[in-house]
Protein backbone atom coordinates (compact mmCIF):
# COMPACT_ATOMS: atom_id res chain seq x y z
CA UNK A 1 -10.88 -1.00 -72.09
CA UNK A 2 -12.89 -1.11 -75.03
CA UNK A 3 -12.07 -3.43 -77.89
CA UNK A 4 -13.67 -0.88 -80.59
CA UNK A 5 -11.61 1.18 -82.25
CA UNK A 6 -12.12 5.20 -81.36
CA UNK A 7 -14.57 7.48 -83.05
CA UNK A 8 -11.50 8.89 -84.77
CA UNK A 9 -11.31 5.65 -86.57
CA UNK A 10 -13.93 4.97 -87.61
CA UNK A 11 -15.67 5.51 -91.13
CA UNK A 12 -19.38 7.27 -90.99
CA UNK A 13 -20.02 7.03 -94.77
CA UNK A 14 -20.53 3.62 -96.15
CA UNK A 15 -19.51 5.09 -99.70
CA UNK A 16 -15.90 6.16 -98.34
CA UNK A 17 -15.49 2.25 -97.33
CA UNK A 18 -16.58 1.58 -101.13
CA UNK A 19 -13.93 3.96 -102.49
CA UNK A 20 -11.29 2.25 -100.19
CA UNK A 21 -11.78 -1.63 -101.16
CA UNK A 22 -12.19 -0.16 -104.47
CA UNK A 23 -8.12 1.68 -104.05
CA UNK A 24 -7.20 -1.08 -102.08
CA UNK A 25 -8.78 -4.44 -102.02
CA UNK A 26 -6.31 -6.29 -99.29
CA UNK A 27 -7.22 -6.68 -95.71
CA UNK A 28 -5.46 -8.29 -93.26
CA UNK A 29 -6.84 -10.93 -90.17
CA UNK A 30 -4.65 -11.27 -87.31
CA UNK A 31 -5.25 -14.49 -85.34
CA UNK A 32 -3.61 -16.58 -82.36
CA UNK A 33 -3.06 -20.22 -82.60
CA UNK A 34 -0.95 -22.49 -80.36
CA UNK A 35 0.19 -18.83 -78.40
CA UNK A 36 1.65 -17.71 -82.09
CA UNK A 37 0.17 -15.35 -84.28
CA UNK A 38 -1.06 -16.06 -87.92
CA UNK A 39 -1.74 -13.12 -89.98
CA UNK A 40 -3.76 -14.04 -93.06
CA UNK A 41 -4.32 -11.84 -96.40
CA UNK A 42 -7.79 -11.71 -97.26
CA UNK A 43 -9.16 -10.43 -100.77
CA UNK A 44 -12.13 -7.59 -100.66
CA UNK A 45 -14.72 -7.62 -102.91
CA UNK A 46 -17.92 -5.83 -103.51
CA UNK A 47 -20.78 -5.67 -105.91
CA UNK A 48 -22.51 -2.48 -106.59
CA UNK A 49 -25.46 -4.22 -108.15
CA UNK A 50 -28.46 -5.49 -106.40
CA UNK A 51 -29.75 -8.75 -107.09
């Protein structure tokens, strides 16, 4: 069982990810502690310009 998700899923073009956090800046982690899950909202942000 892989732990990656499917080709399907997955985004080949770096500037559709752009165009997403840019729509939608949210993502979500999912972690376990003490057998319970904790699902924590994390802000996206990204910088066109190069430094």
């Amino acid at each position: 069982m892989s732990l990656y998700p499917p080709k399907h899923h997955q985004e080949a073009q770096f500037e559709n990810v752009i165009k997403t956090i840019e729509i939608v800046p949210l993502a979500t982690l999912i972690s376990v502690y003490e057998n319970k899950p904790i699902v924590t909202h994390l802000p996206l942000r990204y910088s066109r310009n190069e430094k």
